[in-house]
N, C-alpha and C. Protein backbone atom coordinates (compact mmCIF):
# COMPACT_ATOMS: atom_id res chain seq x y z
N UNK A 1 8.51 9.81 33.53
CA UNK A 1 8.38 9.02 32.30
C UNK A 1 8.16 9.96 31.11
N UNK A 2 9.15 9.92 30.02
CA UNK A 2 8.85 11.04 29.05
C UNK A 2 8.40 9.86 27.79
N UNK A 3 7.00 10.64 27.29
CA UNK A 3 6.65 9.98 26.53
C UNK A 3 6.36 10.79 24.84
N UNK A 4 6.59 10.20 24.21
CA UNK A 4 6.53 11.16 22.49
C UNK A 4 6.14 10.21 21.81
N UNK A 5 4.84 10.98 21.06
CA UNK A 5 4.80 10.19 20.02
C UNK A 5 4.92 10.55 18.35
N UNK A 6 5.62 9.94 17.63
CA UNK A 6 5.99 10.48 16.42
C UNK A 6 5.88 9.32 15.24
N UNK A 7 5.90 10.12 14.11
CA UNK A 7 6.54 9.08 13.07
C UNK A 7 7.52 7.89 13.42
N UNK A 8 6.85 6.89 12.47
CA UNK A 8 7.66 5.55 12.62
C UNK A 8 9.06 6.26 11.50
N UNK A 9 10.09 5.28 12.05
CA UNK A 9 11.48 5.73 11.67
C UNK A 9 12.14 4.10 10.47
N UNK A 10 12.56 4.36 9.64
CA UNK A 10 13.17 2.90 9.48
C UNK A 10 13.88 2.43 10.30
N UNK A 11 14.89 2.77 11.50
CA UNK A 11 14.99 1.82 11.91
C UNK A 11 14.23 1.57 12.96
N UNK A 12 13.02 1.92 13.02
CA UNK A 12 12.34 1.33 13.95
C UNK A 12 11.68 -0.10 13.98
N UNK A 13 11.94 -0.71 12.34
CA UNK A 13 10.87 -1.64 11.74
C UNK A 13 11.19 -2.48 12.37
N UNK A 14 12.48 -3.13 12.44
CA UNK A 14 12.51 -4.41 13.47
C UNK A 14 11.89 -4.86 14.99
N UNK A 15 12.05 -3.78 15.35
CA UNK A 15 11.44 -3.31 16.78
C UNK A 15 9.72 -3.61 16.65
N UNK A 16 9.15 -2.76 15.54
CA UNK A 16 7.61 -2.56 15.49
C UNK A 16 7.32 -4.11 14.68
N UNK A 17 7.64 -4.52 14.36
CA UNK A 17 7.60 -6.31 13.52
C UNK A 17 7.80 -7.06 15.15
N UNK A 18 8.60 -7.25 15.80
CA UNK A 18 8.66 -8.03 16.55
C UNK A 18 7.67 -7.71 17.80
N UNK A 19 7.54 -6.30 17.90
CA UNK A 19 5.85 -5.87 18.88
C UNK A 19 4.77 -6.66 18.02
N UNK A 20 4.57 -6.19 16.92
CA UNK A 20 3.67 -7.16 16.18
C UNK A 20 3.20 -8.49 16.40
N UNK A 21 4.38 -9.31 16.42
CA UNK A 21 4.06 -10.91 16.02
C UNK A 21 4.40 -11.02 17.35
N UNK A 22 4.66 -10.61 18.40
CA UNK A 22 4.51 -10.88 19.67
C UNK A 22 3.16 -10.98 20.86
N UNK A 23 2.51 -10.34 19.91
CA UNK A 23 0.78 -9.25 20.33
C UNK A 23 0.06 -11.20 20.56
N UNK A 24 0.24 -11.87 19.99
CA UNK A 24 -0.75 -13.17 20.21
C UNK A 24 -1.78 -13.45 18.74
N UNK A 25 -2.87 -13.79 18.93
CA UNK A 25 -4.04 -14.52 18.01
C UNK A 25 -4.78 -13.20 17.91
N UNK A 26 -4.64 -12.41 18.56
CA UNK A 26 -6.02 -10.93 18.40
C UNK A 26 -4.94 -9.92 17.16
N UNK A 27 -3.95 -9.97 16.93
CA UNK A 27 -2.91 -9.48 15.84
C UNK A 27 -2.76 -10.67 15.08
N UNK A 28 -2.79 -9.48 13.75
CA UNK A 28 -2.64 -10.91 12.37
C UNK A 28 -0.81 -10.53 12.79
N UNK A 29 -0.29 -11.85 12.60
CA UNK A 29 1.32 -11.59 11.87
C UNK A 29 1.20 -10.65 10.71
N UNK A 30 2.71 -10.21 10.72
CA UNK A 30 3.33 -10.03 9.48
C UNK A 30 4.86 -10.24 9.54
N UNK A 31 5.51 -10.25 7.97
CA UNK A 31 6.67 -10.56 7.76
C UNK A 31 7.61 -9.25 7.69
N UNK A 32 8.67 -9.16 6.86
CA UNK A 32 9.19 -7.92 6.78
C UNK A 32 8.61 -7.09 5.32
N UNK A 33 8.15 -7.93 4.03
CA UNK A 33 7.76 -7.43 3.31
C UNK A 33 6.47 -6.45 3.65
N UNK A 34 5.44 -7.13 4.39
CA UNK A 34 4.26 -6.86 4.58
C UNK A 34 4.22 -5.50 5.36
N UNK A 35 5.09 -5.39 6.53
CA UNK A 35 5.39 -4.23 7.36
C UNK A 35 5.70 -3.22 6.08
N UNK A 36 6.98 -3.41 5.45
CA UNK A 36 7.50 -2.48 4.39
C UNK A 36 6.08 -1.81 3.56
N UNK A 37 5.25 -2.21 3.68
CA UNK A 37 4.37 -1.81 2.38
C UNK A 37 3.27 -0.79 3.29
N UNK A 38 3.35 -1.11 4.65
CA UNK A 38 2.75 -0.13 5.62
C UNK A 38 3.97 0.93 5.43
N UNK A 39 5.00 0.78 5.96
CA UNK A 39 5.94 1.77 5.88
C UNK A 39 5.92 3.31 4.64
N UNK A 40 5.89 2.11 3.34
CA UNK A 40 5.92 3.21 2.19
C UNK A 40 4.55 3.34 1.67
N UNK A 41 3.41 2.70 2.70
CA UNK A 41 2.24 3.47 1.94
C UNK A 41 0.77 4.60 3.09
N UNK A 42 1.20 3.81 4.20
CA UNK A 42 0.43 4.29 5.32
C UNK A 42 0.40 5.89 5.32
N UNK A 43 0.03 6.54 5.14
CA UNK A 43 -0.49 7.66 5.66
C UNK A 43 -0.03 7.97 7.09
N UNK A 44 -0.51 7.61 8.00
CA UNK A 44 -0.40 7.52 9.49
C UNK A 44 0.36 6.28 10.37
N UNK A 45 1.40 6.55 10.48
CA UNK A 45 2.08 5.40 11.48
C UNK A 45 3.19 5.88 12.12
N UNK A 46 2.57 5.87 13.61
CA UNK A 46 3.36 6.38 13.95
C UNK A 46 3.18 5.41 16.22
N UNK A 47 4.63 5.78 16.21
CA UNK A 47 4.87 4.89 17.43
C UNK A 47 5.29 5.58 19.03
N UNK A 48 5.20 4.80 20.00
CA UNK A 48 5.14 5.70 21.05
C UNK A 48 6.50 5.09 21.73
N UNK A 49 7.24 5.93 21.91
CA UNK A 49 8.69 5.96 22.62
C UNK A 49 8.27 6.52 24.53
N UNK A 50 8.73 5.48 24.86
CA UNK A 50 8.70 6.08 26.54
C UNK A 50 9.98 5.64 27.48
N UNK A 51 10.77 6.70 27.14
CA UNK A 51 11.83 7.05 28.09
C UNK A 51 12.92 6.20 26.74
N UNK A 52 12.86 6.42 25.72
CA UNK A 52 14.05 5.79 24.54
C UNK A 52 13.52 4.53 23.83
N UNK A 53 12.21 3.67 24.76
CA UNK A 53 12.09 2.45 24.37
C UNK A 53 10.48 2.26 23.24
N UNK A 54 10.28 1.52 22.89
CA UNK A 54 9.36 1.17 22.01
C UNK A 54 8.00 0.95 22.58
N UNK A 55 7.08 1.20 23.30
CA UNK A 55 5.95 0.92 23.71
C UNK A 55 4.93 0.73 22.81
N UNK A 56 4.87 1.02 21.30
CA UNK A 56 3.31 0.14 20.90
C UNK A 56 3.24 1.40 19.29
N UNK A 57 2.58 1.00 18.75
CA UNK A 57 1.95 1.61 17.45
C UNK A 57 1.36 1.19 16.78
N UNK A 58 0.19 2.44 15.83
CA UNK A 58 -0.78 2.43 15.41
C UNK A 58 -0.70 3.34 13.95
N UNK A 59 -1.22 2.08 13.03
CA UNK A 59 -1.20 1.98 11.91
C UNK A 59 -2.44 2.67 11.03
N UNK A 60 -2.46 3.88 10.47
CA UNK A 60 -3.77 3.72 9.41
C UNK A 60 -3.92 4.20 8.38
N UNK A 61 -5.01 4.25 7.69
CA UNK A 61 -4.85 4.34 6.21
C UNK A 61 -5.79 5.43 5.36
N UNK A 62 -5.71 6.55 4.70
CA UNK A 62 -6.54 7.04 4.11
C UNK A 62 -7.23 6.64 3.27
N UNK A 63 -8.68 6.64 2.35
CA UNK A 63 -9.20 6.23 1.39
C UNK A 63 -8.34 6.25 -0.26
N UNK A 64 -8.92 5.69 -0.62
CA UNK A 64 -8.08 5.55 -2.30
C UNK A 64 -6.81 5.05 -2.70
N UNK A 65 -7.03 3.72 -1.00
CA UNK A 65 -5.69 2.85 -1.43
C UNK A 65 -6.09 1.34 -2.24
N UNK A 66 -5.05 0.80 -2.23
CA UNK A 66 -5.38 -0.55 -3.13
C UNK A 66 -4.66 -1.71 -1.85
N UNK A 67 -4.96 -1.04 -0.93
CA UNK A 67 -4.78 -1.79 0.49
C UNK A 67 -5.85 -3.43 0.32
N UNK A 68 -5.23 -4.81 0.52
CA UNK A 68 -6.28 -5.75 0.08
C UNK A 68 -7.08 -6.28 1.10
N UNK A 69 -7.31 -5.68 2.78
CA UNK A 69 -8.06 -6.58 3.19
C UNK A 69 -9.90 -6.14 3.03
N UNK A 70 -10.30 -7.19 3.40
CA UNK A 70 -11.84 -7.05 3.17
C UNK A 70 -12.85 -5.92 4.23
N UNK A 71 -11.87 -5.71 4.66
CA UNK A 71 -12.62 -4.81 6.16
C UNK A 71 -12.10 -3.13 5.47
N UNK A 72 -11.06 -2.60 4.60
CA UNK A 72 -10.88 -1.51 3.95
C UNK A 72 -11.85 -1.21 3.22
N UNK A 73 -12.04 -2.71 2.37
CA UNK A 73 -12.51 -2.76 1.43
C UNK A 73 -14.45 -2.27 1.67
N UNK A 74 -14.61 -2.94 2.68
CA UNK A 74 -15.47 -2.50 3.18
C UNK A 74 -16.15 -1.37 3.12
N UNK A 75 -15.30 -0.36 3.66
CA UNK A 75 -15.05 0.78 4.26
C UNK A 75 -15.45 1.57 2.93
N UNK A 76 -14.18 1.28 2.05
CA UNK A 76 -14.16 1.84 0.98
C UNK A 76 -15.59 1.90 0.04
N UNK A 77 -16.30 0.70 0.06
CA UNK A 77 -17.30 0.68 -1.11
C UNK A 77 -18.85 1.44 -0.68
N UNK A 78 -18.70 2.24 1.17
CA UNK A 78 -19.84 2.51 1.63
C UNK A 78 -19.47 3.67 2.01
N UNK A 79 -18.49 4.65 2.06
CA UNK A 79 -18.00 5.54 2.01
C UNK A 79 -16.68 6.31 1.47
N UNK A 80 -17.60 8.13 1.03
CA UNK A 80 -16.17 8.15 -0.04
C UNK A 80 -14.75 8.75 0.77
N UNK A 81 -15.22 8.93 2.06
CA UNK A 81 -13.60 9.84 2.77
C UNK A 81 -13.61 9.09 4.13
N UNK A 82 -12.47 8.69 4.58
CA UNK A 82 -12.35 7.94 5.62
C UNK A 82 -10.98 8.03 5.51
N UNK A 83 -10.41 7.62 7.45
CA UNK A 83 -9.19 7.28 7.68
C UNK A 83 -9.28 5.96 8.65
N UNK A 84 -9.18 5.42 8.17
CA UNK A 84 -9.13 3.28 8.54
C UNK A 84 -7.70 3.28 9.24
N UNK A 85 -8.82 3.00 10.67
CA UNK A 85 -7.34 2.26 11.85
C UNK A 85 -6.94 1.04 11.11
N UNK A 86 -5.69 0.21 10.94
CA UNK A 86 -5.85 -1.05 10.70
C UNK A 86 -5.15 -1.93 11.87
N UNK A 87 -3.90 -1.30 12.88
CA UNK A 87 -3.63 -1.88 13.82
C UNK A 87 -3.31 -1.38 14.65
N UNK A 88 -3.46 -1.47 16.20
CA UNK A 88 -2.61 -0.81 17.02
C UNK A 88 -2.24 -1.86 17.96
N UNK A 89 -0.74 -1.66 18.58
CA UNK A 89 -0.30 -2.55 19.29
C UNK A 89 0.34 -1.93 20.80
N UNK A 90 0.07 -2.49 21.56
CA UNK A 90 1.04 -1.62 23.21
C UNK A 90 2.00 -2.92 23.54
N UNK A 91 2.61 -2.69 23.93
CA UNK A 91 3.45 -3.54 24.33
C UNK A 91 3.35 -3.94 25.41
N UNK A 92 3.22 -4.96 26.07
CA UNK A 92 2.84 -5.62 27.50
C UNK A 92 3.19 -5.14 28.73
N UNK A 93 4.53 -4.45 28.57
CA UNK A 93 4.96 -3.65 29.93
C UNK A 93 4.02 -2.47 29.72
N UNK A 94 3.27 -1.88 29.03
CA UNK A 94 2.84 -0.61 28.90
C UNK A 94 1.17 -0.44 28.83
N UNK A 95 0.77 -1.35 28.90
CA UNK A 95 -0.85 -2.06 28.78
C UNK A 95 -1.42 -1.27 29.58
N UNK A 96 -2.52 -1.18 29.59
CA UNK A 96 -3.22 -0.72 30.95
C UNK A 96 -2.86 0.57 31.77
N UNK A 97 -2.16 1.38 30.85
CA UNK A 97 -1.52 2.94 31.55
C UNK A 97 -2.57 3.76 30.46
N UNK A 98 -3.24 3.90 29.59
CA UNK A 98 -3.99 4.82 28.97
C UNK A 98 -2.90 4.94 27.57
N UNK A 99 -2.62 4.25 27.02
CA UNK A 99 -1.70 4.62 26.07
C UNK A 99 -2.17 4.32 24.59
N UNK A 100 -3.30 3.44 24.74
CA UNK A 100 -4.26 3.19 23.75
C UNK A 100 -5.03 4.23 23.29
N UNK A 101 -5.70 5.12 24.41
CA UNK A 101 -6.56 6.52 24.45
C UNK A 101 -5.33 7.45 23.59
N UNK A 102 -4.36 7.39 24.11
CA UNK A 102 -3.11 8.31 23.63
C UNK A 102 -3.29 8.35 21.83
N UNK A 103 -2.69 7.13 22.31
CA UNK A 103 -2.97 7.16 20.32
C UNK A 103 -4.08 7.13 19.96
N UNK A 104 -5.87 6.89 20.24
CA UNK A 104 -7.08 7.33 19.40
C UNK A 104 -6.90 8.73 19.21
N UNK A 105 -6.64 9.72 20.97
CA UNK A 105 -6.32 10.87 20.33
C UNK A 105 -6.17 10.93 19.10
N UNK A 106 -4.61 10.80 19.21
CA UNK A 106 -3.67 11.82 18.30
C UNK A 106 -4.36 11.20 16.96
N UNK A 107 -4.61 9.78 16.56
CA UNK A 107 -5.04 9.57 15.24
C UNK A 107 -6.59 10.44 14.81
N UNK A 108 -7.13 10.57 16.10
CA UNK A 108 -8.39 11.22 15.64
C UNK A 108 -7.94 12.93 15.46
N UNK A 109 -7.33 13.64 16.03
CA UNK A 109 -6.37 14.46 15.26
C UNK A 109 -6.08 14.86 14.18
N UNK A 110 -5.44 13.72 13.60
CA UNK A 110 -4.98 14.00 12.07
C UNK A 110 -5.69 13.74 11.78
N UNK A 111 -7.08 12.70 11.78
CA UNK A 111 -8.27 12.65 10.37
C UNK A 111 -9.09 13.65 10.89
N UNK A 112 -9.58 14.28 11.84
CA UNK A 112 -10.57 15.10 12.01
C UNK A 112 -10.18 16.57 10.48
N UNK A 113 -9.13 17.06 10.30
CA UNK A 113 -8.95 17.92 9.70
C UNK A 113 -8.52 16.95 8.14
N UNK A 114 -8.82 16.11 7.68
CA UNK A 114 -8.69 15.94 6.48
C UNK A 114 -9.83 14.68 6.42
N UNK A 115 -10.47 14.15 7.04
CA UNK A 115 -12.09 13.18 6.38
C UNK A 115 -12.89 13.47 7.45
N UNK A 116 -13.99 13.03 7.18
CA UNK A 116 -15.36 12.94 8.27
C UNK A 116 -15.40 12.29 8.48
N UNK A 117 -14.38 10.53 8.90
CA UNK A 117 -14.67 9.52 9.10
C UNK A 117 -13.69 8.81 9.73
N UNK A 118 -13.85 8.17 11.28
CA UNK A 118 -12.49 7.78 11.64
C UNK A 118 -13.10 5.87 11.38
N UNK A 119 -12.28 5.36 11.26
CA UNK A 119 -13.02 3.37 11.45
C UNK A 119 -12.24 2.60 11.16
N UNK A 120 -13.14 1.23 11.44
CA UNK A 120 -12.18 0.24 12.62
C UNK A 120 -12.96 -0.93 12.39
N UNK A 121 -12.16 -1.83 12.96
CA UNK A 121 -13.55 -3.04 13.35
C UNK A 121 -13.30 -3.67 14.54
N UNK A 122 -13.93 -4.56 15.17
CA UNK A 122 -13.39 -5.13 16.53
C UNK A 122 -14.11 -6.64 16.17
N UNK A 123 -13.12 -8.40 16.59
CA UNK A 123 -13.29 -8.73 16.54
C UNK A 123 -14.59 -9.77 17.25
N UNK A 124 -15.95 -10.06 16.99
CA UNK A 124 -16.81 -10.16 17.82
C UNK A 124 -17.09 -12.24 18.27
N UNK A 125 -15.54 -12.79 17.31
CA UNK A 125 -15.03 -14.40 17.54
C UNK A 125 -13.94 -14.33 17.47
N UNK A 126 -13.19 -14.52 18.71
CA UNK A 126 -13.76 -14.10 19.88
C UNK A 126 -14.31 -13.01 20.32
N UNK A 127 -15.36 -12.63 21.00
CA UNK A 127 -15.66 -11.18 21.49
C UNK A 127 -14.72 -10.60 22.65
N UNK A 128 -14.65 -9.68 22.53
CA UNK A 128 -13.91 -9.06 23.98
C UNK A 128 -14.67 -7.75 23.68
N UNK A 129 -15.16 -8.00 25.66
CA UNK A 129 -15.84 -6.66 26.19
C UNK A 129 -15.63 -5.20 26.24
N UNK A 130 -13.87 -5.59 26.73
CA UNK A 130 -12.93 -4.26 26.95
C UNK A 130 -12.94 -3.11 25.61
N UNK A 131 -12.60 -4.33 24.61
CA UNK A 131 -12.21 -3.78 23.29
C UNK A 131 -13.58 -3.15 22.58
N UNK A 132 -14.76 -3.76 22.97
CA UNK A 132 -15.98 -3.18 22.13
C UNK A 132 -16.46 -1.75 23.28
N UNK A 133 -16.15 -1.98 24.74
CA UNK A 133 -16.69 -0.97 25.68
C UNK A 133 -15.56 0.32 25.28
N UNK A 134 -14.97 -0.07 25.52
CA UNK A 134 -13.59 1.24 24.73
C UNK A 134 -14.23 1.50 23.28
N UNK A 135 -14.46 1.42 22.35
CA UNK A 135 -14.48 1.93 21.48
C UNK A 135 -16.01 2.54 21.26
N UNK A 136 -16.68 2.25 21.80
CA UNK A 136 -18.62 3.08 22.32
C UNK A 136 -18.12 3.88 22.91
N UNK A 137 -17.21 3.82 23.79
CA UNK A 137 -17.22 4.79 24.98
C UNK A 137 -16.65 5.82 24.36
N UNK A 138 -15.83 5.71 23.31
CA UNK A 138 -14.70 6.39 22.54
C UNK A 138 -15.61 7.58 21.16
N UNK A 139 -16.85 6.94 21.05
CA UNK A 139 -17.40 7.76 20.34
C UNK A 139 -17.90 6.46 18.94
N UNK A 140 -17.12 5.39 18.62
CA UNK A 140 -17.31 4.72 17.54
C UNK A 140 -18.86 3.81 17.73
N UNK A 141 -19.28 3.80 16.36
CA UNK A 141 -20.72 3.33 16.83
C UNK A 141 -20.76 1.96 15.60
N UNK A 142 -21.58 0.85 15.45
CA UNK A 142 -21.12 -0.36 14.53
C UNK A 142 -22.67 0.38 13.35
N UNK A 143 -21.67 0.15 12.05
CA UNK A 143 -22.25 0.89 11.01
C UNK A 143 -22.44 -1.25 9.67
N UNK A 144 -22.20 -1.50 10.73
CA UNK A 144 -21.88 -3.16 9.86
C UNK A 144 -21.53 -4.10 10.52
N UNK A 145 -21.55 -5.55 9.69
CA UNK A 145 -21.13 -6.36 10.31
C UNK A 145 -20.87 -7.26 8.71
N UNK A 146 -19.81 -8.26 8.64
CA UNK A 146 -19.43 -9.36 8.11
C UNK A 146 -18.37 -10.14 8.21
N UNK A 147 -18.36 -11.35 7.80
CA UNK A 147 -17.31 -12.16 8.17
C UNK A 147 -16.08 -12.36 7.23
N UNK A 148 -14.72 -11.95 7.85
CA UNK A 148 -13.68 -11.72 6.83
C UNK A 148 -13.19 -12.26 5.83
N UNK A 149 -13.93 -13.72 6.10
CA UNK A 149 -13.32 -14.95 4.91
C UNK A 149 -14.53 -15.77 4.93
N UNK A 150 -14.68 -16.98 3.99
CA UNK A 150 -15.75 -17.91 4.31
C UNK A 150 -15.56 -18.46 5.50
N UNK A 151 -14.43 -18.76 6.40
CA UNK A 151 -14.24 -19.40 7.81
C UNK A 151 -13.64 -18.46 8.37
N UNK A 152 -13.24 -17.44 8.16
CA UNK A 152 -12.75 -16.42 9.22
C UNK A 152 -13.79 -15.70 10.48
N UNK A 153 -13.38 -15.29 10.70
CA UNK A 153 -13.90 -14.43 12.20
C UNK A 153 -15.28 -13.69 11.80
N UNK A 154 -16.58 -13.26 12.53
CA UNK A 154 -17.40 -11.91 12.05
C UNK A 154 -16.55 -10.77 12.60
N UNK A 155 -16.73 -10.12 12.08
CA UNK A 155 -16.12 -8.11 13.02
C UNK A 155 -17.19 -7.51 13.08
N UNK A 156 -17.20 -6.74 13.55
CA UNK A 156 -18.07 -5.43 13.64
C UNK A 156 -17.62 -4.39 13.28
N UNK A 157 -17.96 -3.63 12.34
CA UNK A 157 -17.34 -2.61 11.17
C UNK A 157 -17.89 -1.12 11.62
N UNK A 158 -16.62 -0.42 12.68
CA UNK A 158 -17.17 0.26 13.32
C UNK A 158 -16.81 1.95 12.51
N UNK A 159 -17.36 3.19 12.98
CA UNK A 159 -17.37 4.23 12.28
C UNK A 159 -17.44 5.48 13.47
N UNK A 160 -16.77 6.26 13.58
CA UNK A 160 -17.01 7.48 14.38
C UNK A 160 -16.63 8.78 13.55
N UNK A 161 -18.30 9.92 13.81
CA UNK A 161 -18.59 11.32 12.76
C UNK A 161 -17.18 12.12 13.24
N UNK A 162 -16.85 12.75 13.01
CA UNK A 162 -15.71 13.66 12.89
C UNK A 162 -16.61 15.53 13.15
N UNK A 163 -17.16 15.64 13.65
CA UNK A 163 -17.91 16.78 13.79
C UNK A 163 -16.75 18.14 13.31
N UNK A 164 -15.59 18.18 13.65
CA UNK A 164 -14.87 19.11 13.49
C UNK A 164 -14.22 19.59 11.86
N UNK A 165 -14.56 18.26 11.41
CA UNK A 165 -14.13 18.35 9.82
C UNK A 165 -14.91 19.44 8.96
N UNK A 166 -16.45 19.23 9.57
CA UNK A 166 -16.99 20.44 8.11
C UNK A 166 -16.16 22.14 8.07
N UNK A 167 -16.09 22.69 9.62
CA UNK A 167 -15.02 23.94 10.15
C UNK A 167 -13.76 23.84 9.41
N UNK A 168 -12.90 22.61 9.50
CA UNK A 168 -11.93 22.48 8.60
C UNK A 168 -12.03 22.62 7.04
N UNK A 169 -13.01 21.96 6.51
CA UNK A 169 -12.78 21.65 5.31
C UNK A 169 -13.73 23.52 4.61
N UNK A 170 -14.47 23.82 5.00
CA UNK A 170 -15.09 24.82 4.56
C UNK A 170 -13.83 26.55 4.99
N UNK A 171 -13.01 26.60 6.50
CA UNK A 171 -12.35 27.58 6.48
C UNK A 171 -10.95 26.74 5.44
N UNK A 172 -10.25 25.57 5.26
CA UNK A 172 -8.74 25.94 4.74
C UNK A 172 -9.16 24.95 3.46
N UNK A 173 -9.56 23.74 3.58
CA UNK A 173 -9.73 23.05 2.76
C UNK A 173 -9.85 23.40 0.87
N UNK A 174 -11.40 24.17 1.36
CA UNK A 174 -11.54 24.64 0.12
C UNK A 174 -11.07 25.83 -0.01
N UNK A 175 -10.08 26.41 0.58
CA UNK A 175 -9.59 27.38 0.07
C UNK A 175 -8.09 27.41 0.10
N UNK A 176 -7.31 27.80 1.01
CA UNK A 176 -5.65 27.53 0.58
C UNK A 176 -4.92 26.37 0.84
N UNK A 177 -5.69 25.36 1.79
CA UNK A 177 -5.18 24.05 2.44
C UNK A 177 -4.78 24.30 4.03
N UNK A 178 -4.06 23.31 4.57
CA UNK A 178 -4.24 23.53 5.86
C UNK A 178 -3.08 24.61 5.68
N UNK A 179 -2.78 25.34 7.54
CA UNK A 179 -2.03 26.04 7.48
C UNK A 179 -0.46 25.20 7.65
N UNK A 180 0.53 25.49 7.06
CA UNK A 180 1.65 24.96 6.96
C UNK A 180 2.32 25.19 8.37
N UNK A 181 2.30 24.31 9.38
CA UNK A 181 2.95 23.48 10.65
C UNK A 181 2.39 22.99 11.00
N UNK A 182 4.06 22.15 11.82
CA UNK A 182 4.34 20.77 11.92
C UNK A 182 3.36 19.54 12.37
N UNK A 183 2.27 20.03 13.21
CA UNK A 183 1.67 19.11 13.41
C UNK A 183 0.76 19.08 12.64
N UNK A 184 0.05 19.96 11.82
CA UNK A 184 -0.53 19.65 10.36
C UNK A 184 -0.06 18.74 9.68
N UNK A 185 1.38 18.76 9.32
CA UNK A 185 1.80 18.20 7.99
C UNK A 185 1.58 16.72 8.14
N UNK A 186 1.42 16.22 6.72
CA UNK A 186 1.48 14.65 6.54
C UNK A 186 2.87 14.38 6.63
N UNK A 187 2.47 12.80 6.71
CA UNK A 187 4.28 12.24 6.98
C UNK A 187 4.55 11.81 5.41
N UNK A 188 5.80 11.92 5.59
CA UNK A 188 6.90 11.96 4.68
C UNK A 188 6.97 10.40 4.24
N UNK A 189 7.05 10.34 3.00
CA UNK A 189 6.46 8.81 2.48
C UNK A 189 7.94 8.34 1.64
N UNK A 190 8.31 7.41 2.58
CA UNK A 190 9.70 6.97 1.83
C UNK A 190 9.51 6.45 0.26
N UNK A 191 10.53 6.88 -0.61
CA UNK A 191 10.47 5.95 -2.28
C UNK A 191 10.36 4.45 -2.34
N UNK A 192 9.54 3.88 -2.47
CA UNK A 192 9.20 2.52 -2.47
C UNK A 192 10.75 1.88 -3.18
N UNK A 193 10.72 1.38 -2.40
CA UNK A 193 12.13 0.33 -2.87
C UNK A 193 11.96 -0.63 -3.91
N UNK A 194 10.63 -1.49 -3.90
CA UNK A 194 10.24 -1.85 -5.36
C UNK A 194 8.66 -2.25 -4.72
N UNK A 195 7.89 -2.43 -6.14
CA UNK A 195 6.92 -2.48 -5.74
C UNK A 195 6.23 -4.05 -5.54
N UNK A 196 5.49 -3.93 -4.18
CA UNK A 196 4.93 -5.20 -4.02
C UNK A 196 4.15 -6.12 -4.61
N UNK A 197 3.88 -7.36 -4.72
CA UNK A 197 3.41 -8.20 -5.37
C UNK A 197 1.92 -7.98 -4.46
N UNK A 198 0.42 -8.05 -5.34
CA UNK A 198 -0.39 -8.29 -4.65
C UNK A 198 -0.72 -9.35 -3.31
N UNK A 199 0.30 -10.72 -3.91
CA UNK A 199 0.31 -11.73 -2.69
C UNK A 199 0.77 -11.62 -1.51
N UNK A 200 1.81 -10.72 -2.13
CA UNK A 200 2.75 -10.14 -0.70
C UNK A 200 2.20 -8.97 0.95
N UNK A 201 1.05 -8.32 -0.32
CA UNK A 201 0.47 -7.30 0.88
C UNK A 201 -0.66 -7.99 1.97
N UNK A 202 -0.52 -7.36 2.69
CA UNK A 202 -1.46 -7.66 4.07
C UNK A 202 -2.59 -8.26 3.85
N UNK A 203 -3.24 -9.14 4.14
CA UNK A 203 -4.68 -9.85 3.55
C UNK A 203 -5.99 -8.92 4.14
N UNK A 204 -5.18 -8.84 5.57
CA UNK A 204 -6.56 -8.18 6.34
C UNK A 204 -6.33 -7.88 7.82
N UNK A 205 -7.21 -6.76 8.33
CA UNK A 205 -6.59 -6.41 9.64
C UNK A 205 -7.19 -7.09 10.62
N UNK A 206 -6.32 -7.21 11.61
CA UNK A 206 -6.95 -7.41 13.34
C UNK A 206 -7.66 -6.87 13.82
N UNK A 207 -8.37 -7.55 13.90
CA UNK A 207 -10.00 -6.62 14.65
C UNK A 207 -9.58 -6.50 16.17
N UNK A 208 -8.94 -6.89 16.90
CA UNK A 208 -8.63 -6.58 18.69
C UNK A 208 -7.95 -5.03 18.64
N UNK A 209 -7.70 -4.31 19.76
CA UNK A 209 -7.63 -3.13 19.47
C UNK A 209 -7.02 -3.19 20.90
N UNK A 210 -5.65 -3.19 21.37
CA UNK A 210 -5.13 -3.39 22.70
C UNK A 210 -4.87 -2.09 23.45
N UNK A 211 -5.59 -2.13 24.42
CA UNK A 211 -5.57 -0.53 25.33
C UNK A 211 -4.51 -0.37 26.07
């Protein structure tokens, strides 16, 4: 089984939209606009190919976006550097092989060398065990709690230290930046095709977190 994981591709969007709205009630939908605005603004998204096919991806976001759900927002008003999971999805044939761990890796990866802050939330209406024992076990610890709407769900507004960041940021950071390769580099941020209407962007993320 050869497995890679890389940058999301445009034409991957149809593929990663229909993993999406396939995921059930623990994934918010989205449309094609809404995906697009992850596409040209996400920082981190990137998907796992095993053996040519689409198995699952995970979405996230650096600080100092104008991203609208209340759980960023969150994030944002109680700390100043963070990289915010907002979704990850596996695809049902691929569940239950470790492919969830795969991607905390690699996302904890790329934020360890650019914030001190990886976070998340997990939905606690409904609760699921799996999803809160995976993410303790994972290092994330609950730094909060509130409920996403006046009738929406509570989450638990979770946070894991980045210990490796101060080494980073004190040897390249403050001085020439990281070193230039490939698995350093940020991804390549397509030209927004036009820009979105506030109504149009994502309201708010899925707190389930599928392993």
């Amino acid at each position: 089984m050869a497995l890679a994981i890389r940058d999301v591709r445009e034409h991957d969007l149809d593929a990663v939209l229909a993993l999406n709205n396939a995921a059930g009630r623990s994934i918010l939908a989205l449309d094609a606009a809404q995906l697009r605005y992850f596409y040209e603004r996400a920082e981190y998204f990137r998907v796992a190919e095993i053996d040519g096919h689409l198995a699952g991806f995970l979405i996230a976001l650096r600080d100092g976006g104008n991203y609208d759900s209340p759980n960023y927002r969150w994030f944002a008003e109680h700390y100043e550097s963070f990289v915010y999971i907002d979704r990850i999805v596996i695809a049902n044939a691929y569940r239950r092989h470790g492919l969830g761990k795969v991607f905390y890796c690699d996302v904890t990866s790329y934020a360890e060398v650019r914030v001190p802050l990886l976070t998340c939330e997990v939905f606690l209406e409904p609760r699921d065990d799996v999803v809160v024992l995976f993410h303790g076990t994972y290092g994330f610890q609950e730094v909060g709690q509130q409920r996403m709407t006046e009738s929406g769900p509570q989450v638990s507004l979770l946070a894991k230290d980045l210990p490796s960041y101060g080494f980073v940021r004190e040897t390249w950071l403050e001085r020439d930046g990281l070193p230039d390769v490939p698995w350093l580099a940020e991804r390549e941020l397509p030209v927004p095709a036009s820009s979105l209407s506030p109504a149009s962007q994502p309201r708010r993320i899925a707190g389930e977190r599928h392993q």
